[in-house]
Protein backbone atom coordinates (compact mmCIF):
# COMPACT_ATOMS: atom_id res chain seq x y z
CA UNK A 1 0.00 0.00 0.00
CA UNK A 2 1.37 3.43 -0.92
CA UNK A 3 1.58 6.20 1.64
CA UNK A 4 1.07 10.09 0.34
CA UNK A 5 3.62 11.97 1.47
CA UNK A 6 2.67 15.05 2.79
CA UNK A 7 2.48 18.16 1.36
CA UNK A 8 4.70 21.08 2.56
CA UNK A 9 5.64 24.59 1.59
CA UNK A 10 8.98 24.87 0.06
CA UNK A 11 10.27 28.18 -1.48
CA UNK A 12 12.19 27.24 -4.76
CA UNK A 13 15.03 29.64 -5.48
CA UNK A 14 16.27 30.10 -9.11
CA UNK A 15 19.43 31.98 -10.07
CA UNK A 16 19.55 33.23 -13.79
CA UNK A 17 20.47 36.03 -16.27
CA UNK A 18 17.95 38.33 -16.89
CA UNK A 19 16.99 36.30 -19.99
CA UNK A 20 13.21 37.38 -21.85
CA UNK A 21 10.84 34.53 -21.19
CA UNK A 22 12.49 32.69 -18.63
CA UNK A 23 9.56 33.69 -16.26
CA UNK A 24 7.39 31.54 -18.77
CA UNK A 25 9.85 28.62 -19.30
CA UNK A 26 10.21 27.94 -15.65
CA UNK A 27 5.98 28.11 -14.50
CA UNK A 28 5.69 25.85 -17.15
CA UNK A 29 7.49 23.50 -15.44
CA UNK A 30 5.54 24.10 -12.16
CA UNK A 31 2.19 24.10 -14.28
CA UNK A 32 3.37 20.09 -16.07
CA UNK A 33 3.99 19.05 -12.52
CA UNK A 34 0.41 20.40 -11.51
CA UNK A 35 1.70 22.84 -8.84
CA UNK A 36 0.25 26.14 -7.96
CA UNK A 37 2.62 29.23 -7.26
CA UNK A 38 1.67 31.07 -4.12
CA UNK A 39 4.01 33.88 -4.36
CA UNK A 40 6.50 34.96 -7.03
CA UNK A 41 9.31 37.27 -6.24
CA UNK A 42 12.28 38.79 -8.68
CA UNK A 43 15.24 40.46 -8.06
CA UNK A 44 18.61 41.32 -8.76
CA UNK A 45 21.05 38.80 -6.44
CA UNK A 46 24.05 39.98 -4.25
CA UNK A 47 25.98 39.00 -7.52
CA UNK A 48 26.01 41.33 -10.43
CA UNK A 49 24.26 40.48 -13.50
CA UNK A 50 22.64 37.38 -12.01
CA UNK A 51 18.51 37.62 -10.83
CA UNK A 52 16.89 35.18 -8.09
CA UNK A 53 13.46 34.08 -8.80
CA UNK A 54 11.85 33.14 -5.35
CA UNK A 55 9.09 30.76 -5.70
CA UNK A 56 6.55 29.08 -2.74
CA UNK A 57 4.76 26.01 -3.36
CA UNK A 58 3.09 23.60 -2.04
CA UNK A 59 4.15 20.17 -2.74
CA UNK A 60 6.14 17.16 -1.39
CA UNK A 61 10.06 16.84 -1.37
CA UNK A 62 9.54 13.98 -3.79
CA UNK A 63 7.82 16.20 -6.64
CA UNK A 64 9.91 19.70 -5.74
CA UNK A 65 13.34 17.69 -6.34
CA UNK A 66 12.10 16.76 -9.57
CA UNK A 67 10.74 20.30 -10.19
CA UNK A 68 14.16 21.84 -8.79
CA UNK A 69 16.32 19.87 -11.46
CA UNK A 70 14.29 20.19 -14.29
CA UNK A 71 14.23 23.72 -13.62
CA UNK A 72 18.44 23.67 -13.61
CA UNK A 73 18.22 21.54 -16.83
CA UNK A 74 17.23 24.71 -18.89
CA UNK A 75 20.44 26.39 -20.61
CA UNK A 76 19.71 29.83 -19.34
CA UNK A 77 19.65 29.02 -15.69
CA UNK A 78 22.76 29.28 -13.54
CA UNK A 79 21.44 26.85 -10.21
CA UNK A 80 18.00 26.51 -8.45
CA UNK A 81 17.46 25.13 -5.15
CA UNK A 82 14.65 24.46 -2.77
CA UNK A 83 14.54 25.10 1.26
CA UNK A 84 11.74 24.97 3.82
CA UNK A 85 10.99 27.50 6.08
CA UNK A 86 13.58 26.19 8.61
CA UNK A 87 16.41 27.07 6.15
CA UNK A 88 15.51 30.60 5.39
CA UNK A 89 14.51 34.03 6.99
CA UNK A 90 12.10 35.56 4.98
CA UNK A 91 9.47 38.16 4.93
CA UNK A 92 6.61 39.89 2.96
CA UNK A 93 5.32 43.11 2.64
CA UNK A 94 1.82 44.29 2.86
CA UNK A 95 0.04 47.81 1.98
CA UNK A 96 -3.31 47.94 3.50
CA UNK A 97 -5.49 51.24 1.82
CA UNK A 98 -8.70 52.26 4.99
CA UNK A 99 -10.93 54.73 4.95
CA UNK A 100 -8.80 57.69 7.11
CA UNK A 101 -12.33 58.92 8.50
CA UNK A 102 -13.56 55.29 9.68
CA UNK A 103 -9.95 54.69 10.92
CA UNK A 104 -10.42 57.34 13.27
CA UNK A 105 -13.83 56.21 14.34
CA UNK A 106 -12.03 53.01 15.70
CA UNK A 107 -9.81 54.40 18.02
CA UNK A 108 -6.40 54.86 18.63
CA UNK A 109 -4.29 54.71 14.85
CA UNK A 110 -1.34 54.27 17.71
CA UNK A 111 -3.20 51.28 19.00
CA UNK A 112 -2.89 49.33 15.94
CA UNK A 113 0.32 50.40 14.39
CA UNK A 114 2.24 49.19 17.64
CA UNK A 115 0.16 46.04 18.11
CA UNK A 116 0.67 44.86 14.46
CA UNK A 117 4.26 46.75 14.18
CA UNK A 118 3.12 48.52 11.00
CA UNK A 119 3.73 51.54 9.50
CA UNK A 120 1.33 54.80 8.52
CA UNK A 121 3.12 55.15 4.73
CA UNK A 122 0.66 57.83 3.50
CA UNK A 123 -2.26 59.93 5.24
CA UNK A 124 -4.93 62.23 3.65
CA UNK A 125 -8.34 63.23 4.62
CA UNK A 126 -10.05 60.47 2.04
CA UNK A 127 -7.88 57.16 3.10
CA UNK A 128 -4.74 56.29 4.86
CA UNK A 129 -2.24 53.77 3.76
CA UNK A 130 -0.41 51.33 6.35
CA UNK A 131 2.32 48.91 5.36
CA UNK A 132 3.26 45.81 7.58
CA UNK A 133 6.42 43.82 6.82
CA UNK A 134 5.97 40.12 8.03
CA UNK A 135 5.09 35.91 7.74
CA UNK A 136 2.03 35.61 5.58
CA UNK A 137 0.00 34.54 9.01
CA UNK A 138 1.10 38.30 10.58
CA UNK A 139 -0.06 40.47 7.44
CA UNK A 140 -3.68 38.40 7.55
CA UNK A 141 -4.49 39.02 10.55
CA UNK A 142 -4.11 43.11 10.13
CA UNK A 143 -6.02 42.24 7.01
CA UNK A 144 -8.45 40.36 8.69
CA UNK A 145 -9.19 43.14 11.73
CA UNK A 146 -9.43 46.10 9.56
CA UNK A 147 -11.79 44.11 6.89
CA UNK A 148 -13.76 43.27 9.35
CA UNK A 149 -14.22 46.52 11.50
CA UNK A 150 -13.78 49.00 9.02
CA UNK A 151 -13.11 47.59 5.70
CA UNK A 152 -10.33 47.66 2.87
CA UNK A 153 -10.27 49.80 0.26
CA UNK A 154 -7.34 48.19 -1.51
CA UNK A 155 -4.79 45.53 -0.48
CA UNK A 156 -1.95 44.19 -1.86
CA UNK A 157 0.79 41.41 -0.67
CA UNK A 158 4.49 41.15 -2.30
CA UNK A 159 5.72 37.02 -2.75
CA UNK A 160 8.37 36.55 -0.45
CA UNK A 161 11.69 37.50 0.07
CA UNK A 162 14.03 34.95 1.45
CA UNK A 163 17.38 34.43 2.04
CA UNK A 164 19.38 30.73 3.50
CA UNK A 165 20.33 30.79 6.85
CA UNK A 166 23.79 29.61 5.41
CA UNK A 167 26.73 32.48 5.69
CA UNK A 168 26.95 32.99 2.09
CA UNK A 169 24.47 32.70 -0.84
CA UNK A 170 24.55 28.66 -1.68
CA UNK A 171 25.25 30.01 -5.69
CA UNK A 172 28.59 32.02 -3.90
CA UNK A 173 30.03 28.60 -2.61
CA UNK A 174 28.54 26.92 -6.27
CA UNK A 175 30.70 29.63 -8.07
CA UNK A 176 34.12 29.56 -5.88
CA UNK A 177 34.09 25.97 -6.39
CA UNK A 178 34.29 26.53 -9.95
CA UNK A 179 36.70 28.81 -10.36
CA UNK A 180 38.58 26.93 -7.77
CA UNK A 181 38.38 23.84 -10.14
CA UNK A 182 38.63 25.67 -13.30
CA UNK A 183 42.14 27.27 -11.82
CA UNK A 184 43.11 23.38 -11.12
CA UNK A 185 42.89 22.93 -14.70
CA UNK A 186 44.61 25.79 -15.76
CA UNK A 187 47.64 24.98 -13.43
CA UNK A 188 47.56 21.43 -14.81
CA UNK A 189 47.29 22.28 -18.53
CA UNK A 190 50.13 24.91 -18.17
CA UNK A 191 52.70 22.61 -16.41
């Protein structure tokens, strides 16, 4: 009898050139395998001219290892990787747009910005914008309390940001190896 293997949330991390329809090429390898993306984040990496795609799924280490190296099998990708939240700090941001008149009718602004640790980012008489920077569980529940006592105008919630709990990028090790072995060569060709 075959067990399922439970499903957890990894955050794929791909490292790349800044190459036109690579965004494409790699969710269709997510979309084959029948996985959803939950967030989507890109950047420029510590290292120049390379980008990080950071990707959450949900999925089982079984199907994400086979995601993860059919993802590095395409030409214009450098190295991807996948963690769990135990590997990584991460964070998202979240900009929350309330009525300014009906956020004064429910007390103290001061009471919520400290409780939640947010932010007032812009104020005017018609609405106020409030950012909080957080796990997906701590921007829902600001989301949650001001939907349901005075209601969102407009919300919106980045994909995460992540980096490895490791000292150094995992690509920065991946990279000094190289160049550590390509030198070996060159010191062995030239003798």
């Amino acid at each position: 009898m075959e067990t399922k293997q439970k499903e957890t949330l990894y955050t794929v991390t791909v490292f790349s050139e800044n190459s036109v329809g690579l965004l494409n090429q790699i969710t269709i390898i997510f979309t084959r395998r029948r996985l959803n993306i939950e967030t989507l984040s890109v950047s420029p990496s510590a290292i120049e001219g390379i980008h990080k795609f950071t990707i959450t799924t949900f999925s089982t280490r079984d199907i994400v290892e086979k995601v993860v190296k059919q993802i590095d099998k395409r030409v214009d990708i450098i190295k991807a990787y996948f963690n769990t939240n135990d590997d990584l700090v991460f964070q998202e941001i979240a900009l929350y747009k309330v009525a300014t008149n009906k956020l004064l009718e429910m007390g103290s602004i001061e009471d919520i910005v400290r409780r939640y640790n947010a932010r007032i980012l812009d104020i005017t008489e018609i609405w106020t914008v409030l950012e909080k920077t957080g796990h997906y569980e701590e921007t829902q529940a600001l989301f949650k309390e001001l939907s349901q006592k005075i209601g969102v105008l407009q919300f919106i919630r980045s994909g995460r940001v992540a980096i490895t709990k490791s000292k150094v990028e995992r690509l920065s090790d991946m990279l000094a190896a190289m160049e550590h072995k390509l030198g070996i060569r060159k010191l062995e060709v030239g003798s």
